[in-house]
Protein backbone atom coordinates (compact mmCIF):
# COMPACT_ATOMS: atom_id res chain seq x y z
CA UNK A 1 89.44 97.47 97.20
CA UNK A 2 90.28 100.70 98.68
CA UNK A 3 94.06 101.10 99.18
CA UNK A 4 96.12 103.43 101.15
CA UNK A 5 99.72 103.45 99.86
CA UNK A 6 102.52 105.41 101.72
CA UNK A 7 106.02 106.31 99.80
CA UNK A 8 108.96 108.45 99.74
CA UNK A 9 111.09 110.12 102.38
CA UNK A 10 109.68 112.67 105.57
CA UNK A 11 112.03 116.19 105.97
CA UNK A 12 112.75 116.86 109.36
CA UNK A 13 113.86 120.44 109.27
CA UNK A 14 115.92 122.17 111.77
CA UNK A 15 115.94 125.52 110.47
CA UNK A 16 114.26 127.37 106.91
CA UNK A 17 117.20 125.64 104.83
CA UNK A 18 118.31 122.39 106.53
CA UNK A 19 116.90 119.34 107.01
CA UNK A 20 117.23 115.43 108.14
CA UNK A 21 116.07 112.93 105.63
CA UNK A 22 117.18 109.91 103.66
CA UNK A 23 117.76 109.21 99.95
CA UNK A 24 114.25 107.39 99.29
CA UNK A 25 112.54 108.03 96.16
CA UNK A 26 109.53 106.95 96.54
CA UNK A 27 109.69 104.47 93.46
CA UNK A 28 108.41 101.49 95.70
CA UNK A 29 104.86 102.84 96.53
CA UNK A 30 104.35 104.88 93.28
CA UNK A 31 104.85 101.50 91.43
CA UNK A 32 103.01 99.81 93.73
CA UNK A 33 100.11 102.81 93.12
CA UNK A 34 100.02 102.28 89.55
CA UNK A 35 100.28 98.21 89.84
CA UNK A 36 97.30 98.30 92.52
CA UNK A 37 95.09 101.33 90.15
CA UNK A 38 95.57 98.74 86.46
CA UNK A 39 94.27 96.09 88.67
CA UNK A 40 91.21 98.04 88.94
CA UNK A 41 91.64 98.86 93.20
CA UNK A 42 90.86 102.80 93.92
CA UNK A 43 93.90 104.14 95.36
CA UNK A 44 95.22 107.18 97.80
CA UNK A 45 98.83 107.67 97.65
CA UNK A 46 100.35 109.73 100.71
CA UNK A 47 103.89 110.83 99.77
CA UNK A 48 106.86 112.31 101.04
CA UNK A 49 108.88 114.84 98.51
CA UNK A 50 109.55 112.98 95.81
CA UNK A 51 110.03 113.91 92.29
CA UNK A 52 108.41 111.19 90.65
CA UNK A 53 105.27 111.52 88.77
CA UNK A 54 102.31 110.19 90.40
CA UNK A 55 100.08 107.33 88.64
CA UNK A 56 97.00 108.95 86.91
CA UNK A 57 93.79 108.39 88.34
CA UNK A 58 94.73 108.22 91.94
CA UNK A 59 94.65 110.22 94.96
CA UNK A 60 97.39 111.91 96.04
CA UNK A 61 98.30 113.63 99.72
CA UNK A 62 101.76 115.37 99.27
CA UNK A 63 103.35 115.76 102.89
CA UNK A 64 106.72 116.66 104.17
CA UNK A 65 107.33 115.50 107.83
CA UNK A 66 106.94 112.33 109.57
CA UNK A 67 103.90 114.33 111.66
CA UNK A 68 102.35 115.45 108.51
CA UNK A 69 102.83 111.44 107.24
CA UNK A 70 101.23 110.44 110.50
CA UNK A 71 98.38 112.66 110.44
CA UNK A 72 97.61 112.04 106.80
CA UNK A 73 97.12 108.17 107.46
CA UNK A 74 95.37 108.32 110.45
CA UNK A 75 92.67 110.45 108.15
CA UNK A 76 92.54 108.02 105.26
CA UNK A 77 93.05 105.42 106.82
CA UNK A 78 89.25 104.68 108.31
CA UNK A 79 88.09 104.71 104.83
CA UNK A 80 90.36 102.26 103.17
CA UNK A 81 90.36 97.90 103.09
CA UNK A 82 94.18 97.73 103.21
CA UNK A 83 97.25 99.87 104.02
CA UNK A 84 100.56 99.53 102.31
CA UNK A 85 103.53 101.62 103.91
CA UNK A 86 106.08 101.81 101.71
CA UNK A 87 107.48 105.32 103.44
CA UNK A 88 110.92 106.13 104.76
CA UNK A 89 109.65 107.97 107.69
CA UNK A 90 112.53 109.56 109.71
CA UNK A 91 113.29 108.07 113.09
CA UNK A 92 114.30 111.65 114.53
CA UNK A 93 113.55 115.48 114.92
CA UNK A 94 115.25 118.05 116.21
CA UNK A 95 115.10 118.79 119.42
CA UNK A 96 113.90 122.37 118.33
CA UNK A 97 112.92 124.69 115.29
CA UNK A 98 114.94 127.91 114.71
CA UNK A 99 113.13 130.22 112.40
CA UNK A 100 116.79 131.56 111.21
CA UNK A 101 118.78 130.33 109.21
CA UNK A 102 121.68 128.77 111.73
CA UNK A 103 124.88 130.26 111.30
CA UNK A 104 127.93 127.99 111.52
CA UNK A 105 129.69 129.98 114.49
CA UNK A 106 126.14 130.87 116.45
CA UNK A 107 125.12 128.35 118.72
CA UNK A 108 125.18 124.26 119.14
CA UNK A 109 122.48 122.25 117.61
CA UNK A 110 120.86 120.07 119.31
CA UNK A 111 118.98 116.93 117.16
């Protein structure tokens, strides 16, 4: 079988330093990765940062926000028998991007 395995956490960042995420690890879908490739399946991995060493002899997509995650599957995902989505994806963005860094007494931010 072809499987598509998603892990790890998405970065939503706000400005060039800070960012929303959660404290996933990705250890659930690499594990699952290296369980599926010694059964023989051929597998892509799509993961959030992480610093876990991917399984050899797999694909891997390295991505960073939940758009990047989404775009990423949606690519792989017509070539693949099964999908396993492992991912923390965020459930929010900011509202907006500033390209600065923000500094504590310059404006509101809005998430």
């Amino acid at each position: 079988m072809r499987l598509l395995i998603t892990a790890g956490p998405t970065r939503e960042y706000f400005d060039p330093v800070r960012y929303l995420s959660n404290p996933s690890t990705g250890m659930m879908g690499y594990e699952i990765a290296r369980a599926a490739k010694s059964l023989g399946h051929l597998v892509s991995l799509i993961t959030g940062p992480s610093n876990l060493l991917p399984p050899k002899g797999i694909s891997v997509k390295r991505v960073t926000s939940s758009q990047e995650m989404y775009r990423a599957v949606n690519r792989y995902f017509p070539q693949c028998d099964a999908v396993i989505m492992t991912a923390a994806v965020s459930d929010y963005q900011p509202a907006r991007y500033y390209p600065d860094k923000i500094k504590k007494q310059d404006r509101p931010i809005t998430l």
